[in-house]
N, C-alpha and C. Protein backbone atom coordinates (compact mmCIF):
# COMPACT_ATOMS: atom_id res chain seq x y z
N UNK A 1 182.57 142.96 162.84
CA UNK A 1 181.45 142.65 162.02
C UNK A 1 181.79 141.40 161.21
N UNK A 2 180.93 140.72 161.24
CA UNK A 2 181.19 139.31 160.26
C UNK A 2 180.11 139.09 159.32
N UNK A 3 180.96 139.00 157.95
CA UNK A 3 180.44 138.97 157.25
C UNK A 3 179.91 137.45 156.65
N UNK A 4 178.58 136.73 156.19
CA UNK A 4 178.62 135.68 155.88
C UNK A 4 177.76 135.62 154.47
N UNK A 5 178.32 134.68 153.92
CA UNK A 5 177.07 134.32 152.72
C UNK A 5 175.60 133.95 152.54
N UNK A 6 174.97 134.48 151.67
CA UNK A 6 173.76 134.18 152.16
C UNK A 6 173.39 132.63 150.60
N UNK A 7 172.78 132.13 150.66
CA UNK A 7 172.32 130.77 150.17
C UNK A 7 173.00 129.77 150.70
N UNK A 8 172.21 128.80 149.90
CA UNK A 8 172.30 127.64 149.96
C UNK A 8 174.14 126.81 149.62
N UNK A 9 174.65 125.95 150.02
CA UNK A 9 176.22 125.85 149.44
C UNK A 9 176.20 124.81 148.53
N UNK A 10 174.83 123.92 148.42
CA UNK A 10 174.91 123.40 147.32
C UNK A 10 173.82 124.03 146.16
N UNK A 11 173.26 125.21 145.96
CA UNK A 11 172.83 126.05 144.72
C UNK A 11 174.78 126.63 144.53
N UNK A 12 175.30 127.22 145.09
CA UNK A 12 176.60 127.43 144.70
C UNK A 12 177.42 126.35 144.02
N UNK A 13 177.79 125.28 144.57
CA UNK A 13 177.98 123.97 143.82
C UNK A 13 177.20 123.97 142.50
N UNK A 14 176.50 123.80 142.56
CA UNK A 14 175.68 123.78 141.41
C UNK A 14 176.25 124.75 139.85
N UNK A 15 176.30 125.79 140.26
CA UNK A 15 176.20 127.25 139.86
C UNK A 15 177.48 126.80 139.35
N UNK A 16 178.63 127.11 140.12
CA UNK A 16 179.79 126.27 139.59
C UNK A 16 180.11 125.21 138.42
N UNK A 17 179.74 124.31 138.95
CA UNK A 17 179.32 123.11 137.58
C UNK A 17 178.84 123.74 136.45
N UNK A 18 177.60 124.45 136.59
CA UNK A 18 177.22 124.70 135.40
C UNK A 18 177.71 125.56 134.45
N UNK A 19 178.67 126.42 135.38
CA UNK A 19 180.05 127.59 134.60
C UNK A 19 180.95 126.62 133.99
N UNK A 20 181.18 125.52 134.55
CA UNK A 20 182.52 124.54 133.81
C UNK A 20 182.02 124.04 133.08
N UNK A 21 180.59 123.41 133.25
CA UNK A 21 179.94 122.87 131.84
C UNK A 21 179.78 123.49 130.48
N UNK A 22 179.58 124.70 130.83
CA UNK A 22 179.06 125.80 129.99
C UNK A 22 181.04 125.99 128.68
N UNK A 23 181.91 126.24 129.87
CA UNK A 23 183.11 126.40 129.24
C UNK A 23 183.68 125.04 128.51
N UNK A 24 183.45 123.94 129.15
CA UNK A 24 183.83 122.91 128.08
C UNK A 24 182.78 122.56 126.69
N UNK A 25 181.65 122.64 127.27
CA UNK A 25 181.04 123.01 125.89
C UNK A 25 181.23 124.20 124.83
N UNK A 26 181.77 125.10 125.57
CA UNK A 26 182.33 125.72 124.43
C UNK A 26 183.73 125.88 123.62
N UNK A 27 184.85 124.95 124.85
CA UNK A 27 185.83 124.13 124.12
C UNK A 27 185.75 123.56 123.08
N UNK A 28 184.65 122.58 123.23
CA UNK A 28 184.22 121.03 122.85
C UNK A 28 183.79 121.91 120.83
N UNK A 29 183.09 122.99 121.39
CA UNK A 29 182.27 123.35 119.82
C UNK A 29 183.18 124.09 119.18
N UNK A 30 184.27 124.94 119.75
CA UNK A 30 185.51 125.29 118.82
C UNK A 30 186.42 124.73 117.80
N UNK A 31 186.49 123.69 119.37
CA UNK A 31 187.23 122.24 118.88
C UNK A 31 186.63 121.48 117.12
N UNK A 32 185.22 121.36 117.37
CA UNK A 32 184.61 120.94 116.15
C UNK A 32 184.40 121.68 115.03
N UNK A 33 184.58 122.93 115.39
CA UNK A 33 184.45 123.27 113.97
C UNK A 33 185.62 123.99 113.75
N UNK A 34 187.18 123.55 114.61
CA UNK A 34 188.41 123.45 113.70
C UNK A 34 188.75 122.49 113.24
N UNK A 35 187.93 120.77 113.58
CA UNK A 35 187.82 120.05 113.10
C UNK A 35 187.18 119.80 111.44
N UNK A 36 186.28 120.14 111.43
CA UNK A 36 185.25 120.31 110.81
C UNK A 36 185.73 121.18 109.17
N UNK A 37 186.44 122.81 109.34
CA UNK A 37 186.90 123.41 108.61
C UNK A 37 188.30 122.60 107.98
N UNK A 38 189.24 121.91 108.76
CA UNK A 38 190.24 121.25 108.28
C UNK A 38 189.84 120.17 107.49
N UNK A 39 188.76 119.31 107.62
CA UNK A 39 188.41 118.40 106.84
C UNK A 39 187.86 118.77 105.62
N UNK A 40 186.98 119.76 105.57
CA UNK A 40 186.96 121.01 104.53
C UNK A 40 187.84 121.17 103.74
N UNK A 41 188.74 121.58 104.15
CA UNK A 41 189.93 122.25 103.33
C UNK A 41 190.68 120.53 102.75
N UNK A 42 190.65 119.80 103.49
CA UNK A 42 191.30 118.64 103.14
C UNK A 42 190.39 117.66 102.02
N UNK A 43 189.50 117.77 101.49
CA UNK A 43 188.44 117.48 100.87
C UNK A 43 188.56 118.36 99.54
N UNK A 44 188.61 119.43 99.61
CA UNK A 44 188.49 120.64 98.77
C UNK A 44 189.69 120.55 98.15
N UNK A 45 190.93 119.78 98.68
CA UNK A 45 192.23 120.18 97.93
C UNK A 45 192.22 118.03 97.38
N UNK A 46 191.44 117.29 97.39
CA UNK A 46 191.10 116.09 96.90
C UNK A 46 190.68 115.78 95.93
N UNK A 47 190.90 115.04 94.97
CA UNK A 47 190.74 115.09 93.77
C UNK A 47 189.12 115.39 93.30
N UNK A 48 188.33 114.45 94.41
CA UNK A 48 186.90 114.62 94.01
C UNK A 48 186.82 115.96 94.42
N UNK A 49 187.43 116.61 95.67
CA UNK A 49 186.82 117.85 95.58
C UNK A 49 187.35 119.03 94.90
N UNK A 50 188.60 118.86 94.14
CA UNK A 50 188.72 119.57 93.00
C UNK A 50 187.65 119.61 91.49
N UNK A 51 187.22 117.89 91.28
CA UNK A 51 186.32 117.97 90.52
C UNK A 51 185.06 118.87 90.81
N UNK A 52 184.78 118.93 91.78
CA UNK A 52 183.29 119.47 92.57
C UNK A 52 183.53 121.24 92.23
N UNK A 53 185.03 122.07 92.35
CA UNK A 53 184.84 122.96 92.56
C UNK A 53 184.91 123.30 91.02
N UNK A 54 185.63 122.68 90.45
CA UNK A 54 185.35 123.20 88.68
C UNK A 54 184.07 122.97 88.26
N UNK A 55 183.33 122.03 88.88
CA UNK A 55 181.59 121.57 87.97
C UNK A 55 181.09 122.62 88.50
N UNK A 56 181.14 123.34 90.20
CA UNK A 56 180.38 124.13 90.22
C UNK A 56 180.53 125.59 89.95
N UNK A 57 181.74 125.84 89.48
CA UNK A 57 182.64 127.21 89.11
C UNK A 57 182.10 126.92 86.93
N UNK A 58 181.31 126.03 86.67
CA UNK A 58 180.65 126.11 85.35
C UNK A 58 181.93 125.50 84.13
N UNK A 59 182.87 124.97 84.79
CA UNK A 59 184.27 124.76 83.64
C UNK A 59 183.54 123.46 83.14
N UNK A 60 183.84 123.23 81.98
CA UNK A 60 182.97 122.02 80.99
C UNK A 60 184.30 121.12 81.03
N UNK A 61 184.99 121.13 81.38
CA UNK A 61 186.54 119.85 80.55
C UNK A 61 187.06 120.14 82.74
N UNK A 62 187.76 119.11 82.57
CA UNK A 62 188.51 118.84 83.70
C UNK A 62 189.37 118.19 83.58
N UNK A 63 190.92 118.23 83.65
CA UNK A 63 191.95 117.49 83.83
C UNK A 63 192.64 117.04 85.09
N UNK A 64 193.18 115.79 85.43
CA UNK A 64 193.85 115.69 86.65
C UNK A 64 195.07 114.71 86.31
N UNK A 65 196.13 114.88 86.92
CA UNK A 65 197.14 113.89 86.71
C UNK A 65 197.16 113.49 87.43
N UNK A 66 197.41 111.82 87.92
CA UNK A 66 197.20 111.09 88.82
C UNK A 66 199.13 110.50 88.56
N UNK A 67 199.67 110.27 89.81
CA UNK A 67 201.05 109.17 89.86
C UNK A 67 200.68 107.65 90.48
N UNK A 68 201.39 107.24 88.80
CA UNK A 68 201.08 105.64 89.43
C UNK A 68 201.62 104.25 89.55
N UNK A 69 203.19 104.92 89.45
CA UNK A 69 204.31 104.24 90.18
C UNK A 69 205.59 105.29 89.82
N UNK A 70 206.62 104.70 90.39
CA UNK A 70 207.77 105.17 90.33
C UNK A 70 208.98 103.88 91.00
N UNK A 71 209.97 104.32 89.46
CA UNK A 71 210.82 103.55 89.65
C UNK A 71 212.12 103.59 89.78
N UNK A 72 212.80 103.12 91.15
CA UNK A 72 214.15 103.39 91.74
C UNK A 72 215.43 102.85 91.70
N UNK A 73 216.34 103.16 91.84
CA UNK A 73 217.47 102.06 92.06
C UNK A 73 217.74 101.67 93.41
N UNK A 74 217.97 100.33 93.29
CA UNK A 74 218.31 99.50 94.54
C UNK A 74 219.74 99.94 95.02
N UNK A 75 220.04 99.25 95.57
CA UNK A 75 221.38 99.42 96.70
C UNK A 75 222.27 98.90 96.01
N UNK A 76 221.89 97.53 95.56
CA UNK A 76 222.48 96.41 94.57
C UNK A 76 223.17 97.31 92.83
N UNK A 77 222.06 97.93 92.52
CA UNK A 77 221.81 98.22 91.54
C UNK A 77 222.92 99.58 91.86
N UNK A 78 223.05 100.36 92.60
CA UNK A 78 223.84 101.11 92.51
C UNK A 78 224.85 100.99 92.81
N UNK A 79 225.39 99.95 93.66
CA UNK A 79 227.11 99.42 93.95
C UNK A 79 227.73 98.79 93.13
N UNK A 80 226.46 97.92 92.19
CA UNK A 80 227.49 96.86 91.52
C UNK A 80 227.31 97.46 89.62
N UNK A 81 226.02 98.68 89.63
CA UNK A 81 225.70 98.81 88.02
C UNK A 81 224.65 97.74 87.74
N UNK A 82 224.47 96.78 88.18
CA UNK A 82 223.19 96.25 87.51
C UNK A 82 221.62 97.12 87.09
N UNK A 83 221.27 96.32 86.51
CA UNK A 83 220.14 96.74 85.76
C UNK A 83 218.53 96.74 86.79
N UNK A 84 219.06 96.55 87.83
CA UNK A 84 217.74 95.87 88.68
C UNK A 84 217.25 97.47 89.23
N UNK A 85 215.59 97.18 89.77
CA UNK A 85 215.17 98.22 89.91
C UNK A 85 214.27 97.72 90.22
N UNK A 86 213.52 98.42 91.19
CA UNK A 86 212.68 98.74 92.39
C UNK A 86 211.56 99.38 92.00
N UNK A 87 210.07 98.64 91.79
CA UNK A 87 209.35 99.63 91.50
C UNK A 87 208.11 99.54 92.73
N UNK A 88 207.89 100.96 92.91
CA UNK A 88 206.20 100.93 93.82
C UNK A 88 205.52 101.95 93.33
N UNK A 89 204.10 100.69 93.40
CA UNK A 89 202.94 101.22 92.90
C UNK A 89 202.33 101.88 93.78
N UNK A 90 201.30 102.84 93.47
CA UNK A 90 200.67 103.83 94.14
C UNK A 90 199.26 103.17 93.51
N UNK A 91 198.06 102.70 94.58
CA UNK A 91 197.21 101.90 94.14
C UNK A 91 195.86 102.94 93.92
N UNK A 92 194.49 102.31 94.05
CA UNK A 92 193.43 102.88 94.18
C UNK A 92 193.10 104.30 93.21
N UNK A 93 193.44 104.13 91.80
CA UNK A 93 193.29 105.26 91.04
C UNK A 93 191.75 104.74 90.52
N UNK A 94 191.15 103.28 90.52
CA UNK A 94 189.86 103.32 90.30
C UNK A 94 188.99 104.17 91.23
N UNK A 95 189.22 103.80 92.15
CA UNK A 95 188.49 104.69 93.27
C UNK A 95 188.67 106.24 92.91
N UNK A 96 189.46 106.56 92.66
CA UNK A 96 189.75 108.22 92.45
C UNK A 96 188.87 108.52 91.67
N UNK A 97 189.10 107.67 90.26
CA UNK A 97 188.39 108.26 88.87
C UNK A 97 186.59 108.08 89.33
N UNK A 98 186.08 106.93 89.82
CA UNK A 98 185.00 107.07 90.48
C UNK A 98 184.19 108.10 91.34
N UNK A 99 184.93 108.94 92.13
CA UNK A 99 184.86 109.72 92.93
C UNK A 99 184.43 110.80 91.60
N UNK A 100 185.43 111.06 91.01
CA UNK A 100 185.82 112.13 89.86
C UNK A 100 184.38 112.33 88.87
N UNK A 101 183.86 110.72 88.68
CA UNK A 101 182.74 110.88 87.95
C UNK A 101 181.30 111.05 89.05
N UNK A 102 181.52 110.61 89.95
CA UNK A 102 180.86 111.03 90.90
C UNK A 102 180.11 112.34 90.74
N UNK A 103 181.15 113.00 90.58
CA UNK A 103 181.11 114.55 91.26
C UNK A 103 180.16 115.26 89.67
N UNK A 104 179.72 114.27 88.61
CA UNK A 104 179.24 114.83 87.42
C UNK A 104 180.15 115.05 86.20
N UNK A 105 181.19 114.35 86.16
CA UNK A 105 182.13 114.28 85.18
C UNK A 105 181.92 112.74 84.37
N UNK A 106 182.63 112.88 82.76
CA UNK A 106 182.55 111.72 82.23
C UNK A 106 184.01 111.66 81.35
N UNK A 107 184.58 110.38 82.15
CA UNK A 107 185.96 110.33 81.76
C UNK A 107 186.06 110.47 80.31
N UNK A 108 186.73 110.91 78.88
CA UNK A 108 186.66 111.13 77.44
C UNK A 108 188.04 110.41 76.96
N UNK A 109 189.16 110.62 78.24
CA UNK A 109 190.22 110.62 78.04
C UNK A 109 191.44 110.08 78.68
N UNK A 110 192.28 109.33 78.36
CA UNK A 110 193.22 109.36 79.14
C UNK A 110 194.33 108.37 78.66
N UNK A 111 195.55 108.72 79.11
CA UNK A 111 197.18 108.97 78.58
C UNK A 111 198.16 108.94 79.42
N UNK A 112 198.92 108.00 79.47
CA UNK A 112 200.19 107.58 80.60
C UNK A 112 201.64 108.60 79.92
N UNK A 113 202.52 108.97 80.65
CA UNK A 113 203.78 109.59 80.72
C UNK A 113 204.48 108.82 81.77
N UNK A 114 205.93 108.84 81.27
CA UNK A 114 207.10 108.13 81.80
C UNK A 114 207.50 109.94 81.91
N UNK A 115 208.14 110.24 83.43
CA UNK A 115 208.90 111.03 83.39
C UNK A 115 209.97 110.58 84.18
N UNK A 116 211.29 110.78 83.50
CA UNK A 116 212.22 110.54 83.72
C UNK A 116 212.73 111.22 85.26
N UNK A 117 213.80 111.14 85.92
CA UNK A 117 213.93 111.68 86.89
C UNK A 117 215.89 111.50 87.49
N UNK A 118 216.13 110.62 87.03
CA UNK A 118 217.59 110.25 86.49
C UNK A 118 217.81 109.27 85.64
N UNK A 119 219.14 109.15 85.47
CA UNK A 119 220.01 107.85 84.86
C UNK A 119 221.34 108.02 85.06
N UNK A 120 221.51 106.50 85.49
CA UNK A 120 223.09 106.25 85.70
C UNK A 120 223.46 105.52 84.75
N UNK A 121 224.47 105.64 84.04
CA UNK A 121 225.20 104.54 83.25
C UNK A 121 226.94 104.27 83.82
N UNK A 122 227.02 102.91 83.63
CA UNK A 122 228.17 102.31 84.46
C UNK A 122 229.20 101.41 84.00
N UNK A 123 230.00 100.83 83.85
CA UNK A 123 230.82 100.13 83.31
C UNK A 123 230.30 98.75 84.36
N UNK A 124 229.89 97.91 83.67
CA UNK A 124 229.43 96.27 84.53
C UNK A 124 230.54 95.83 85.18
N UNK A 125 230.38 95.40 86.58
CA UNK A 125 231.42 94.89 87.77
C UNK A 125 231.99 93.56 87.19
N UNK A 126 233.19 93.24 86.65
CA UNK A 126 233.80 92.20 86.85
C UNK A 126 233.27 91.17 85.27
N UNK A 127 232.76 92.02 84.42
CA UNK A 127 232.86 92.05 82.90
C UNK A 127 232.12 92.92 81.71
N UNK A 128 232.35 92.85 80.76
CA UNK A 128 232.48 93.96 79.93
C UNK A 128 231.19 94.73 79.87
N UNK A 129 231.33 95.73 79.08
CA UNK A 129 230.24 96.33 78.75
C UNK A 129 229.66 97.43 79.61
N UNK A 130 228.45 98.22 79.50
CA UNK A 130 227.97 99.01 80.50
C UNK A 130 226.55 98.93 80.61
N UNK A 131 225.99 99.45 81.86
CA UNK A 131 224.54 99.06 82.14
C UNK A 131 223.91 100.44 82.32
N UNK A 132 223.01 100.87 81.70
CA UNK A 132 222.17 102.27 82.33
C UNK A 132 220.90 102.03 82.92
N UNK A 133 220.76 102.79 83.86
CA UNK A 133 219.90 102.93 85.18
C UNK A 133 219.02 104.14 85.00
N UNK A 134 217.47 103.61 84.38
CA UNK A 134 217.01 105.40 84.24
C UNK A 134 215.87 105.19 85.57
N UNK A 135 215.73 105.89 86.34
CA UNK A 135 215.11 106.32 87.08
C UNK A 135 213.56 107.62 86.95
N UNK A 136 212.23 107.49 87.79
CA UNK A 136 211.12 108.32 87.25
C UNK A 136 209.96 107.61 87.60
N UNK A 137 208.94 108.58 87.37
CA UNK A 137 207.41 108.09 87.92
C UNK A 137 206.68 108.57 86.15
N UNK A 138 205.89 107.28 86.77
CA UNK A 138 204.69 106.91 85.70
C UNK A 138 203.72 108.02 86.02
N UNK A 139 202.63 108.66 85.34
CA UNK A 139 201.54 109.29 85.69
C UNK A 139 200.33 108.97 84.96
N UNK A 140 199.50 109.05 85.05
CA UNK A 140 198.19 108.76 84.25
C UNK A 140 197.84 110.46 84.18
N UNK A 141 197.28 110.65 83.09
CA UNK A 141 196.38 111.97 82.88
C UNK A 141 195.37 111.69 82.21
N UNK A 142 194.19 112.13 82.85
CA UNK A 142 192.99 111.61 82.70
C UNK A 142 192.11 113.33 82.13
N UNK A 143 191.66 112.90 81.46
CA UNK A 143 190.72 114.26 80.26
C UNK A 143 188.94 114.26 81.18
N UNK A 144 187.98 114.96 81.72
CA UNK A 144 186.78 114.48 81.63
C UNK A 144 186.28 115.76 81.45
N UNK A 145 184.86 115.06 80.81
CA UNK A 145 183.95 115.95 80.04
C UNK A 145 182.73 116.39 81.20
N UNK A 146 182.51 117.24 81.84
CA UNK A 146 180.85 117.92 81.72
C UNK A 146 180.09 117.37 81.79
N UNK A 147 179.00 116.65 82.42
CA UNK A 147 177.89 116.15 82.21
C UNK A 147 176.87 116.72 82.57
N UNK A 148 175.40 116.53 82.46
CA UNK A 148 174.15 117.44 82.57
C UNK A 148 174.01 117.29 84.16
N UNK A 149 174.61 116.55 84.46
CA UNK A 149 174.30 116.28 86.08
C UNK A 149 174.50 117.12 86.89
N UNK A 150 173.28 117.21 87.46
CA UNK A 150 173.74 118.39 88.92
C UNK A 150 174.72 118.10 89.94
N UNK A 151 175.48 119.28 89.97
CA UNK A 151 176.73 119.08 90.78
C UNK A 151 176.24 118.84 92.49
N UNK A 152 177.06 118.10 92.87
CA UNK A 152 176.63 117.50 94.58
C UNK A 152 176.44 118.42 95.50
N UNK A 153 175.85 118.27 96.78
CA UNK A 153 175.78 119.40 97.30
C UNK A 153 175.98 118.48 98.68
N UNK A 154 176.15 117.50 98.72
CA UNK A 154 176.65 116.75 100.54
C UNK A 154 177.56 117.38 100.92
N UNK A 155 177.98 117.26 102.14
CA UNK A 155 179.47 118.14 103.00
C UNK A 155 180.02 115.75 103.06
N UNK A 156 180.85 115.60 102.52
CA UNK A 156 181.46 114.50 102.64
C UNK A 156 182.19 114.39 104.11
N UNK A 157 182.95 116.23 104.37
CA UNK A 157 183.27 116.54 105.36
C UNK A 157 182.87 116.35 106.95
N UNK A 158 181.16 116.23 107.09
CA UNK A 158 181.24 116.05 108.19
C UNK A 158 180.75 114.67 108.64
């Protein structure tokens, strides 16, 4: 007895395709909205979107500390004791605080800290005296107030 198929072999073709289509589209939409949730979460832990979750959690005051340099010792500076030192800035804190008021905040406040982080002191190479080396990052801390403004409601996220 022989058994054979009954249709057409290209409705089967077909049929096919449209099972693989069907499965990469539903790759494709997993894919996006683990995309989608990570940018979320990456947004949400951002300064503007920290502002966003206190305006809409009803908190009236908001604080954030921002770093906005830090300063190192060189190579120089540590073989020979000199005084020299290395500093890098960490840029774009206008943009931040913008974002920050963005979100319905109004800056009231704000106050720089030196935090220390080491110091070397040394006897100077090849004449008298000694040199100290303090090491640490700058921070800005910024105070903002509450405003009547309705808090945002865009997804920046997608």
């Amino acid at each position: 007895m022989v058994l054979t198929r009954s249709g057409d072999p290209d409705e089967r073709r077909r049929q096919k395709e449209a099972k693989r289509q069907e499965a990469s589209n539903k790759g494709k939409s997993a894919a996006r909205e683990v995309a989608i949730a990570k940018a979320k979460a990456q947004f949400l832990n951002s300064p503007g979107g920290k502002a966003r979750s206190a305006k809409s959690s009803g908190q009236r005051y908001f604080q954030i500390e921002l770093p906005l340099s830090e300063t190192g010792r060189t190579w120089r500076s540590m073989s020979f004791g000199d005084v020299e030192t290395k500093t890098t800035h960490s840029g774009g804190q206008g943009a931040v605080l913008t974002e920050i008021e963005d979100e319905g905040w109004q800056l009231i406040h704000a106050g720089f800290v030196f935090q220390e982080t080491g110091q070397v002191s040394r006897d100077k190479f090849l004449s008298s005296g000694q040199s100290t080396q303090t090491t640490g990052q700058t921070f800005g801390v910024y105070l903002f107030k509450a405003t009547d403004a309705e808090p945002r409601r865009d997804e920046p996220w997608l």
